[in-house]
Protein backbone atom coordinates (compact mmCIF):
# COMPACT_ATOMS: atom_id res chain seq x y z
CA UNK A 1 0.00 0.00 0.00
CA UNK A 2 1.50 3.47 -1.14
CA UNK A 3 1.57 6.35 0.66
CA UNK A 4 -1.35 8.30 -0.87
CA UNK A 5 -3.55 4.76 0.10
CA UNK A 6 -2.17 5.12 3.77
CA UNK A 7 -3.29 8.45 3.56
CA UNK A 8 -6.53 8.08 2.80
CA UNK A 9 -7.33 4.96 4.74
CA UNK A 10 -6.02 6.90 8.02
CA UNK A 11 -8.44 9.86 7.00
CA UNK A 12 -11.49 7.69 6.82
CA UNK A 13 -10.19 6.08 9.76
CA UNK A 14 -10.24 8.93 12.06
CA UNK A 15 -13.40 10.25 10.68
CA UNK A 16 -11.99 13.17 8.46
CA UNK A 17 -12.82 13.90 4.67
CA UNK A 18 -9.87 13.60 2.35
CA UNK A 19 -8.76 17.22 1.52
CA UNK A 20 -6.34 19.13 -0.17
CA UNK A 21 -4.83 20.35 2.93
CA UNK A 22 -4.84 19.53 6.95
CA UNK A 23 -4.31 21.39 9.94
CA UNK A 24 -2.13 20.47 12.39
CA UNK A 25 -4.13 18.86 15.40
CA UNK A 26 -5.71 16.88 12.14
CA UNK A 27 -2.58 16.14 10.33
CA UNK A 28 -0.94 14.82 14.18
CA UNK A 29 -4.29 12.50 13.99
CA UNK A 30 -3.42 11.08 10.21
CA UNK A 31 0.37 10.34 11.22
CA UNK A 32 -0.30 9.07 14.93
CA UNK A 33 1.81 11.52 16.87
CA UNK A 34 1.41 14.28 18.82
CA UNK A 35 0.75 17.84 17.74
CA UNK A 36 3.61 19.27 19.24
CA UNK A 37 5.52 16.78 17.10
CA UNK A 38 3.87 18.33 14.03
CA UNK A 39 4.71 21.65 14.89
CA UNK A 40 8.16 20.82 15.46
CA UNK A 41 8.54 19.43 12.34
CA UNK A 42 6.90 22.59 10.84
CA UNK A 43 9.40 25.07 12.93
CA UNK A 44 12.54 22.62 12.36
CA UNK A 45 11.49 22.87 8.03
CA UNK A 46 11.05 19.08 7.90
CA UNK A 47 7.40 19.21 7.02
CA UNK A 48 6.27 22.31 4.71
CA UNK A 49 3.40 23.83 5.88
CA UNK A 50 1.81 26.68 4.63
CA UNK A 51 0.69 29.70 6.53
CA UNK A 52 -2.94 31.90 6.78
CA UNK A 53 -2.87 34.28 9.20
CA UNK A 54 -2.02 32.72 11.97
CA UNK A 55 -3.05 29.40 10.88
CA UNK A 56 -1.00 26.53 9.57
CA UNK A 57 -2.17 24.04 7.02
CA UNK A 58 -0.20 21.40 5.64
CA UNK A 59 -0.96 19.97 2.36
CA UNK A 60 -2.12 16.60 1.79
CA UNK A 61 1.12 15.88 -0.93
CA UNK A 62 3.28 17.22 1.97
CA UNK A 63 1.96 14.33 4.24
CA UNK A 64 2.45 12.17 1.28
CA UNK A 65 5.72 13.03 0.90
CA UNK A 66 6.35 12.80 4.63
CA UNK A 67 4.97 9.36 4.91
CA UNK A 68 7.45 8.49 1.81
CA UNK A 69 10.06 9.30 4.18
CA UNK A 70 11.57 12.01 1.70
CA UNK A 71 12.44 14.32 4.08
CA UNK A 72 15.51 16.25 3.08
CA UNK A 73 15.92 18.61 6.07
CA UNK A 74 17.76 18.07 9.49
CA UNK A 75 16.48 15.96 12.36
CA UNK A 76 13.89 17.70 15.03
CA UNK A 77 15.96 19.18 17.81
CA UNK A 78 18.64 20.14 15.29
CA UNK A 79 18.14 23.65 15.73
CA UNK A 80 21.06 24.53 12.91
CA UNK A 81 23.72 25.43 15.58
């Protein structure tokens, strides 16, 4: 099962609509972590997330993308010291 399948099968799973973009207390549900975690990754540029106001959605070929493990940036808690 690709990515994109995961994906959708978690949405439906948790009882959200498959969209073209998540925030992050939805996007922590998809992945199974925690919020914080999500906005870490945000912060630390290891999951691109794009900003409205003072809102944060991430799109859903960003979650893809993070699921494919093709995450190019530094480690959270490498603060780029």
């Amino acid at each position: 099962m690709g990515a994109v399948e995961v994906l959708k099968t978690a949405a439906e799973a948790h009882g959200l609509e498959v969209r073209a973009a998540y925030s992050p207390p939805q996007a922590a549900r998809l992945l199974g972590i925690g919020e914080n975690s999500i906005y870490n990754f945000i912060h630390s540029g290891r999951l691109r997330a794009v900003r409205v106001g003072r809102r944060f959605y991430i799109p859903a070929s960003e979650l893809v993308r993070f699921l494919e493990g093709e995450q190019d940036t530094p480690e959270v808690g490498a603060r780029g010291r």
